[in-house]
N, C-alpha and C. Protein backbone atom coordinates (compact mmCIF):
# COMPACT_ATOMS: atom_id res chain seq x y z
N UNK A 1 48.33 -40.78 82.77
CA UNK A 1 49.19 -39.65 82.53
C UNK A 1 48.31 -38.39 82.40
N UNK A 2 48.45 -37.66 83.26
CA UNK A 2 47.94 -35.66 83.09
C UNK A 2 48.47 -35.12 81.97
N UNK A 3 48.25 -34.19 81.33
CA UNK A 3 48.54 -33.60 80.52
C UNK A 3 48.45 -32.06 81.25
N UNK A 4 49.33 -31.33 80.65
CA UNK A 4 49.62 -30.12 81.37
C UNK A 4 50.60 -29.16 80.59
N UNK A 5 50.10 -28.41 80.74
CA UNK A 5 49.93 -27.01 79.55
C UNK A 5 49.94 -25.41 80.54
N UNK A 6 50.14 -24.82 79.29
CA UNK A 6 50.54 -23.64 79.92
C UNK A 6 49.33 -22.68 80.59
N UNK A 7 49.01 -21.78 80.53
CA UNK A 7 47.96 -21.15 81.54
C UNK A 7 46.72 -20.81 80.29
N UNK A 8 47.36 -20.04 79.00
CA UNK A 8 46.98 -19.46 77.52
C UNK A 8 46.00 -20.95 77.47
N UNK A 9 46.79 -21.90 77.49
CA UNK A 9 45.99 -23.09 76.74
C UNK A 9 44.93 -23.70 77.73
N UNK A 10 44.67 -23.54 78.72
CA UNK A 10 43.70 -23.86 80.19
C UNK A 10 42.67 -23.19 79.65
N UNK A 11 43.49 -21.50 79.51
CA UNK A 11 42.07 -20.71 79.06
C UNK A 11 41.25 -20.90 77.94
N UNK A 12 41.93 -21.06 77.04
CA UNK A 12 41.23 -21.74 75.72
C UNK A 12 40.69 -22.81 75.62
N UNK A 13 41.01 -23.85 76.33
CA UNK A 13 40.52 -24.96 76.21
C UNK A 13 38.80 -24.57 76.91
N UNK A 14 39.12 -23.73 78.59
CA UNK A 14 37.83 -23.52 79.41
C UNK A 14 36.36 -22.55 78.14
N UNK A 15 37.51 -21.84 77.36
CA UNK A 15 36.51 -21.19 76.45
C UNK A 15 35.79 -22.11 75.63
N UNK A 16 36.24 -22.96 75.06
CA UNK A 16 35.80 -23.98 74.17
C UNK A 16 35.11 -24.98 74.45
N UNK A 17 35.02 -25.31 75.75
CA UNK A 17 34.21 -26.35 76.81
C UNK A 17 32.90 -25.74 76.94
N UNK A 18 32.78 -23.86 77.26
CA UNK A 18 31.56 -22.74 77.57
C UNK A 18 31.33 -22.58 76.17
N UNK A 19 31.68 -22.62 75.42
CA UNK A 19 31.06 -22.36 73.79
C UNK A 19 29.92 -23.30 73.27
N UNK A 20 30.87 -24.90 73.41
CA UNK A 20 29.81 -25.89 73.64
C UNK A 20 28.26 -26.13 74.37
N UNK A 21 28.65 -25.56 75.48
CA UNK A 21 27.42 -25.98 76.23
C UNK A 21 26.64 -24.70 76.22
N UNK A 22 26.82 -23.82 75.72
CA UNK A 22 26.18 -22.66 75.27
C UNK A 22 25.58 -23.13 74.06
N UNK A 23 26.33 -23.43 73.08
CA UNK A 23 25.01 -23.87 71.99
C UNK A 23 24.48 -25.48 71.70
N UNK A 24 25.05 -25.85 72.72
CA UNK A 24 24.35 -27.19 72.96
C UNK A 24 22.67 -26.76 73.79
N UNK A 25 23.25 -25.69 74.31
CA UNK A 25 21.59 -25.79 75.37
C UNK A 25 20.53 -24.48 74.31
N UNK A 26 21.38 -23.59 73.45
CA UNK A 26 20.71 -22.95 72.58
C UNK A 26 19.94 -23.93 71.32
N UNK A 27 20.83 -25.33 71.03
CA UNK A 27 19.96 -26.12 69.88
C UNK A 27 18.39 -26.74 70.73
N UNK A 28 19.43 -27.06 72.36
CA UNK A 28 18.09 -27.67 72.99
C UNK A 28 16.39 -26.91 72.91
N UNK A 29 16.96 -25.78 73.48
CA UNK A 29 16.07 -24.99 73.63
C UNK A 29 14.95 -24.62 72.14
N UNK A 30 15.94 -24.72 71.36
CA UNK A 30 15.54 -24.34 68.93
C UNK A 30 14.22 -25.81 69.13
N UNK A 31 14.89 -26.73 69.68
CA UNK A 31 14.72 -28.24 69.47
C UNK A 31 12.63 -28.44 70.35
N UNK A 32 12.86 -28.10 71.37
CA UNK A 32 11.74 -27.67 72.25
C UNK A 32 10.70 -26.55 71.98
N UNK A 33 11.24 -25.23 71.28
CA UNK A 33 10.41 -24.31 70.86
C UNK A 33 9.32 -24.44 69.55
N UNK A 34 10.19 -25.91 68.77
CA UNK A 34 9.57 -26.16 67.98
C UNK A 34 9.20 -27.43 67.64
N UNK A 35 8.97 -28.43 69.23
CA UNK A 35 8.21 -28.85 69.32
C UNK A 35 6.60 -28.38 69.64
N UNK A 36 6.67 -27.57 70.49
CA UNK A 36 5.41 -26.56 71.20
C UNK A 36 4.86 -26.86 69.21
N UNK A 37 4.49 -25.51 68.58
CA UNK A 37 3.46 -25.74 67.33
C UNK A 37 3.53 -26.82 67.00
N UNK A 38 3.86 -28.17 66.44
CA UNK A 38 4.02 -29.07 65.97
C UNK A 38 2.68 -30.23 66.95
N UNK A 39 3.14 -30.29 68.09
CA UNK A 39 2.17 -30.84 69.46
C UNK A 39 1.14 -30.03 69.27
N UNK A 40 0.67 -28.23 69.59
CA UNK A 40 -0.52 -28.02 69.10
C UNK A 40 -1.16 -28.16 68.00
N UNK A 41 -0.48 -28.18 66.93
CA UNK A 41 -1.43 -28.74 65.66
C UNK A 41 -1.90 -30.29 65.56
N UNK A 42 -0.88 -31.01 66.15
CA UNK A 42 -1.56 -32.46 66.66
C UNK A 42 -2.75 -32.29 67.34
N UNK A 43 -3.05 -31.72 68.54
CA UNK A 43 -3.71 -31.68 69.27
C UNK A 43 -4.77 -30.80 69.18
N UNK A 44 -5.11 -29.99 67.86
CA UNK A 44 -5.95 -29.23 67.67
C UNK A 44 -7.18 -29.84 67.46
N UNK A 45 -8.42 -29.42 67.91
CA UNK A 45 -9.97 -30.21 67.09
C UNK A 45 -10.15 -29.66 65.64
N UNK A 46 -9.54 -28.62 65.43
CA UNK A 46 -9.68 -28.02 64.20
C UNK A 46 -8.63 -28.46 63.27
N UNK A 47 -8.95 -29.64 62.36
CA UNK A 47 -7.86 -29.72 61.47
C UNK A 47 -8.12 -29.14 59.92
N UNK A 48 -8.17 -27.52 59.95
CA UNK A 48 -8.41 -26.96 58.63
C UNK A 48 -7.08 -27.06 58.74
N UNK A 49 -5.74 -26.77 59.72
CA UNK A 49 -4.48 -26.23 58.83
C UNK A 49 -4.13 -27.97 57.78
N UNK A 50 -4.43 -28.94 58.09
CA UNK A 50 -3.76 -29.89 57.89
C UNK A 50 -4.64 -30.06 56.18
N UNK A 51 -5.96 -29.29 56.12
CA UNK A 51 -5.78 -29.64 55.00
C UNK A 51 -5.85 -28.35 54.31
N UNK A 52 -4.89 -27.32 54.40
CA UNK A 52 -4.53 -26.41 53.67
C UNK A 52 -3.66 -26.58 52.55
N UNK A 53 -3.50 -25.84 51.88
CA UNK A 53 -2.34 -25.95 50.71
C UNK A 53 -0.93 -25.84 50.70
N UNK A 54 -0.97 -26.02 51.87
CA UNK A 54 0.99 -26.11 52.46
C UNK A 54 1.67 -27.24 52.46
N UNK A 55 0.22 -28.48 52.62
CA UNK A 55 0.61 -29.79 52.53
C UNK A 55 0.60 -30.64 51.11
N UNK A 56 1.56 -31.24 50.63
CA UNK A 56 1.86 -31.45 49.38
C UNK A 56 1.83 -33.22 49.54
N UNK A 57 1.34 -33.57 48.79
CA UNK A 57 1.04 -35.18 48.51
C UNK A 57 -0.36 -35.55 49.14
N UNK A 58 -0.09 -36.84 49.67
CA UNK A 58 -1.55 -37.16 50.61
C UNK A 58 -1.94 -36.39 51.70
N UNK A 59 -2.73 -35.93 51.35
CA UNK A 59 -3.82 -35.37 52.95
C UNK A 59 -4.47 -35.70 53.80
N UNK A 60 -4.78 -37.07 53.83
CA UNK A 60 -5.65 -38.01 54.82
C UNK A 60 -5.13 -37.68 55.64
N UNK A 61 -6.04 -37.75 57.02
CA UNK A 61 -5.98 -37.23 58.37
C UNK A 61 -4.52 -38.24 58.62
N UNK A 62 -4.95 -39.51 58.17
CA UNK A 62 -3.60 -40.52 59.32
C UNK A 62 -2.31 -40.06 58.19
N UNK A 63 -2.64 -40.14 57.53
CA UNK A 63 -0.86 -39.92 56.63
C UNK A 63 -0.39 -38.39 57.47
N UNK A 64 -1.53 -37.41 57.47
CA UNK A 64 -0.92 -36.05 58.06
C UNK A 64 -0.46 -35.94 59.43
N UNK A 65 -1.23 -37.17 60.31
CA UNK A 65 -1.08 -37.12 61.78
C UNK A 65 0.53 -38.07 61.54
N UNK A 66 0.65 -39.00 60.39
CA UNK A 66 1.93 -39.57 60.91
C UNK A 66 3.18 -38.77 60.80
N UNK A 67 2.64 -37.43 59.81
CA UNK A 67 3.96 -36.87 58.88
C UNK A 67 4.25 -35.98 60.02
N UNK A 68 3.48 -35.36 60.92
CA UNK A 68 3.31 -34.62 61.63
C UNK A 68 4.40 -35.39 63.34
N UNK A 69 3.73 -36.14 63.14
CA UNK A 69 4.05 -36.59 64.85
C UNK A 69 5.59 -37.62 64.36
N UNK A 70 5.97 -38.03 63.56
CA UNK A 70 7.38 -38.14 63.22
C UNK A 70 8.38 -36.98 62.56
N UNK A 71 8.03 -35.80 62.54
CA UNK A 71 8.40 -34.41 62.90
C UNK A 71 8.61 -34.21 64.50
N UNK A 72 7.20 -34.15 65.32
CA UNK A 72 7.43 -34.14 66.78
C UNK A 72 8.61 -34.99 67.11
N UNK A 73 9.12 -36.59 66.84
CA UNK A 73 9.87 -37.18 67.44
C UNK A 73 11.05 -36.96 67.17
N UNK A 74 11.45 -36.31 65.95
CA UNK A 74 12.64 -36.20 65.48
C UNK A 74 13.26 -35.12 66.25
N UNK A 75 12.58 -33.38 66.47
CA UNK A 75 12.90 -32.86 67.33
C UNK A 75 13.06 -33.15 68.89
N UNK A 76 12.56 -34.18 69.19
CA UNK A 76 12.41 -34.70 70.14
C UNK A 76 13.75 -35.94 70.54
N UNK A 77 13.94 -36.31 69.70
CA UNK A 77 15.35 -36.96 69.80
C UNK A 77 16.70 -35.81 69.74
N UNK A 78 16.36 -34.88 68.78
CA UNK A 78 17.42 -33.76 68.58
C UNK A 78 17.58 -33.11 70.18
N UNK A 79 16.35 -33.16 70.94
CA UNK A 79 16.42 -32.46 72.16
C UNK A 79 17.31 -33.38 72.93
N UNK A 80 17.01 -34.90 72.98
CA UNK A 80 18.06 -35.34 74.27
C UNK A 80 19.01 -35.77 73.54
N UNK A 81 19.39 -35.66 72.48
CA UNK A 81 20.79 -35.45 71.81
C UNK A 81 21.58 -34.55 72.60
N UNK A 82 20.73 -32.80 72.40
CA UNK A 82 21.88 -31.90 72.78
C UNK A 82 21.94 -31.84 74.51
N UNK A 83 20.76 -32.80 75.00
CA UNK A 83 21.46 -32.68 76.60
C UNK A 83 22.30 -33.36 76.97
């Protein structure tokens, strides 16, 4: 069975379909921009930021590389979420 509606409600519905995928591809994009720093601080030879005073609990390189790179994946799932 079609469903079928008046012209008002086509349009609204088409608005609400473009709203979606407008901030579906704006989270993608949030999701990706902040992977970028996250991957360079992994990948830095210089790990003074990791043991700066921003980081609270353990500081060992592997606890910071895990806290760090399960950050990377999470945005990283959030990304092919919103595609």
């Amino acid at each position: 069975m079609i469903l079928q509606g008046d012209r008002s409600n086509i349009g609204t519905s088409l608005g609400v379909i473009s709203s979606n995928i407008s901030a579906a591809t704006f989270l993608a994009s949030v999701s990706l921009t902040l992977c970028s720093p996250i991957g360079a601080w992994i990948s830095s030879t210089n790990n003074n930021f990791f043991a700066s005073d921003l980081v609270y609990g353990d500081t060992r390189p592997t606890t910071l590389s895990i806290r760090y790179i399960s950050l990377l994946i999470c945005f990283l799932l959030a990304f092919s979420c919103f595609i």
